[in-house]
Each structure stands twice: as C-alpha cells, then as structure tokens.
C-alpha atoms as a PDB file:
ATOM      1  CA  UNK A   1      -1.663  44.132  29.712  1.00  0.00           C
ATOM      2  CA  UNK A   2       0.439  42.300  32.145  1.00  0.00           C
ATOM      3  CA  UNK A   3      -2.745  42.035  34.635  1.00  0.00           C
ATOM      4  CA  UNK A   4      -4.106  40.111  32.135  1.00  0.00           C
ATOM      5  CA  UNK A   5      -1.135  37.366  32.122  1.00  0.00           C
ATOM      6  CA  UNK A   6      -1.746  36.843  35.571  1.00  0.00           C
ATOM      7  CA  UNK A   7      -5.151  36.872  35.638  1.00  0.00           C
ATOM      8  CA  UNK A   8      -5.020  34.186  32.971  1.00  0.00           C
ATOM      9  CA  UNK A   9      -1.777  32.377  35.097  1.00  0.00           C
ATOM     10  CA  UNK A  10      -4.170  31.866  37.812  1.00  0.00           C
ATOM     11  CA  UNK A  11      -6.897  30.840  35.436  1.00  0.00           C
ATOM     12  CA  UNK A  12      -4.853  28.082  33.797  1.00  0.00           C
ATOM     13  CA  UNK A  13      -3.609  26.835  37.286  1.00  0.00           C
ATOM     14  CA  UNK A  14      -7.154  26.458  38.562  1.00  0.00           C
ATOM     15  CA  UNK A  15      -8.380  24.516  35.893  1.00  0.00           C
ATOM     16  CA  UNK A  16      -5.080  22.431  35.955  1.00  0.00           C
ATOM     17  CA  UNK A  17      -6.144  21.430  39.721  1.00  0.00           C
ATOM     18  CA  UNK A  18     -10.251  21.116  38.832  1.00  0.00           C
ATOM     19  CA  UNK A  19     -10.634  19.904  35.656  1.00  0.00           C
ATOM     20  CA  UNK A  20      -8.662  16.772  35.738  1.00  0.00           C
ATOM     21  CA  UNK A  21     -11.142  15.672  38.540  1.00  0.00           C
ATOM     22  CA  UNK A  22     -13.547  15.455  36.403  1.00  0.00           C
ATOM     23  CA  UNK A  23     -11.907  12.812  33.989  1.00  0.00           C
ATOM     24  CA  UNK A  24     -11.263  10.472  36.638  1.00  0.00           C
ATOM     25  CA  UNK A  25     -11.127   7.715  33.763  1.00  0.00           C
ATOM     26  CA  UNK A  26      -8.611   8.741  31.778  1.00  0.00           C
ATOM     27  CA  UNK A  27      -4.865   8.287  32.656  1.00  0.00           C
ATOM     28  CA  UNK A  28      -2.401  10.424  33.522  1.00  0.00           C
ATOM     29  CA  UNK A  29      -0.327  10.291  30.584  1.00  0.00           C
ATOM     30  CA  UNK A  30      -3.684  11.584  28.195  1.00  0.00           C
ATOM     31  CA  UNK A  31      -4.193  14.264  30.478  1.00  0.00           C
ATOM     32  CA  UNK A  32      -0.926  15.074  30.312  1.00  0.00           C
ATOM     33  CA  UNK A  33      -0.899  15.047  26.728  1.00  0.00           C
ATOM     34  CA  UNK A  34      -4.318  16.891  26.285  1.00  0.00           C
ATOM     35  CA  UNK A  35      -2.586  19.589  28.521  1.00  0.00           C
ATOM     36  CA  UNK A  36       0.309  20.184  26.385  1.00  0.00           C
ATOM     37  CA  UNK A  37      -1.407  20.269  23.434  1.00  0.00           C
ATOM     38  CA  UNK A  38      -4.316  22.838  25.374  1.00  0.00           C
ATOM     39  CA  UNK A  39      -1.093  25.226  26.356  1.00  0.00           C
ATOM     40  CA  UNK A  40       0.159  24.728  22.712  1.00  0.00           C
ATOM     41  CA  UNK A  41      -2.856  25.873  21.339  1.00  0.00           C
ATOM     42  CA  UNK A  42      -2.815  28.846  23.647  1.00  0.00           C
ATOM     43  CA  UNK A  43       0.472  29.802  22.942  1.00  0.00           C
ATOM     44  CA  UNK A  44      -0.160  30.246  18.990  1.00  0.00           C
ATOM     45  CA  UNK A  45      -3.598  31.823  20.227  1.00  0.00           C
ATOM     46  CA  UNK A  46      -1.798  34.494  22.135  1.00  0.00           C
ATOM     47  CA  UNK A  47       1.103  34.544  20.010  1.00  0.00           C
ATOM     48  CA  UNK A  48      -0.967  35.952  17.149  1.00  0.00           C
ATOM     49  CA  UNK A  49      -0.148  33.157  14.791  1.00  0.00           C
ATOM     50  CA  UNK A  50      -3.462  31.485  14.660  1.00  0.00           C
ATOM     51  CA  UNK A  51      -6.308  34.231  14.992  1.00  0.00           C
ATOM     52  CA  UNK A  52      -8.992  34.292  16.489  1.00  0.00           C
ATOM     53  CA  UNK A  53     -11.178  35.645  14.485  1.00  0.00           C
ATOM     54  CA  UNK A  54      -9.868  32.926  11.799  1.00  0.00           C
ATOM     55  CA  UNK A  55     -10.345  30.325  14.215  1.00  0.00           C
ATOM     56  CA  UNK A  56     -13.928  31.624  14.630  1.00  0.00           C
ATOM     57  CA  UNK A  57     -14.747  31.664  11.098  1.00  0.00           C
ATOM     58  CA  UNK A  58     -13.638  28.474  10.532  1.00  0.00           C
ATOM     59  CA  UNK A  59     -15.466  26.839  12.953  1.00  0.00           C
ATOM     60  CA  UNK A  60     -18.760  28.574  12.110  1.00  0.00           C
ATOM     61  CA  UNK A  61     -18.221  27.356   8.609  1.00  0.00           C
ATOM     62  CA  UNK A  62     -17.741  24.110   9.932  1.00  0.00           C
ATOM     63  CA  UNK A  63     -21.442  24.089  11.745  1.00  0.00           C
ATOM     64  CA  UNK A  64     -22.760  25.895   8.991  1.00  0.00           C
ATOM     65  CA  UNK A  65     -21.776  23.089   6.635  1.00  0.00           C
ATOM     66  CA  UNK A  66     -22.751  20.410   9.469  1.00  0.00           C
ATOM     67  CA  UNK A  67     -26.550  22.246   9.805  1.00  0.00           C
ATOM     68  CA  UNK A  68     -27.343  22.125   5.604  1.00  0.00           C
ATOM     69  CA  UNK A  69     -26.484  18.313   6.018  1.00  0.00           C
ATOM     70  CA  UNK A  70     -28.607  17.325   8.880  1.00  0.00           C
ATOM     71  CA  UNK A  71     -31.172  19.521   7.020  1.00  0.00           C
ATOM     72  CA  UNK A  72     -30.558  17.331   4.010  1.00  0.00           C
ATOM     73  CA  UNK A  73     -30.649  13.780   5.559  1.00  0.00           C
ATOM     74  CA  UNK A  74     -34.009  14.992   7.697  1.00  0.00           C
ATOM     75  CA  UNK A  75     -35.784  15.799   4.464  1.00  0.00           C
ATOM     76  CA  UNK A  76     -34.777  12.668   2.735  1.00  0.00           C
ATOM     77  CA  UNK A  77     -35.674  10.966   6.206  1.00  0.00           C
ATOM     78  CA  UNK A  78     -38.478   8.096   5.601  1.00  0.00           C
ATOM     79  CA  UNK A  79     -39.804   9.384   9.319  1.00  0.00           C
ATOM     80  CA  UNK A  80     -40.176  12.815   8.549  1.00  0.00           C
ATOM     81  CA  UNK A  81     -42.604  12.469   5.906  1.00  0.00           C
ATOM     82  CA  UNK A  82     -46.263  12.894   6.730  1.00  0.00           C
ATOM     83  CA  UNK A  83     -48.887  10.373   5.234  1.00  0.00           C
ATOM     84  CA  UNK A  84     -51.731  12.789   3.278  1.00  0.00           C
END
C-alpha cells in the first residue's frame, strides 16, 4: 500500500514538470488553478468519497446518451439520405 503512494508521488511530480510544457499558452495562474482542482479531484478519488466505479458509470451514461443523439441527428440528416 504505501509503495503505491510513492509510486503515485513521483507520478504526480513528473507530470507537474511535463505537462505544463505542453500548454505553453495558457497562464500560470490557470494552470495553477487546473492543478488544484486535478489534486482535489484526486484526493476525493482516493479518499473513497467519489468512486470510481460511480464515476465510471456516470460517464459511460453520459456517452451513451451523447451516441443515441448523434445517431438521431444523422438519421434526420438531409446528407445522409440516399436518392432511390
């Protein structure tokens, strides 16, 4: 158990140094910001408070529900429909 804390210390501090190079546009105080809210997130995540298998689940609802709609708009799509 407590390999995997440091395991995912060093994890967390890696990204911290790469990822941020990546988003060379966006300021310092939003990545700040989108960190703290990342480590939140982990935090519950860890904690047990917000599941993951809930968390799952909810977003595989979520595409479910997104898929039926696209399906919807492409078969009431004027350029899907073949000419007989």
């Amino acid at each position: 158990m407590a390999s995997d804390f440091v395991v995912s210390a060093f994890l967390a501090a890696g990204l911290f140094l790469v990822l941020p190079s990546y988003f060379g546009s966006i300021t310092l105080e939003v990545q700040t910001m989108l960190f703290g809210g990342m480590a939140m997130l982990a935090a519950l995540v860890s904690d047990g408070q917000l599941g993951s298998a809930a968390l799952v689940a909810r977003m595989r609802g979520g595409l479910e529900r997104a898929a039926v709609a696209s399906q919807e708009r492409r078969r009431c799509s004027p350029v899907n429909r073949s000419e007989a």
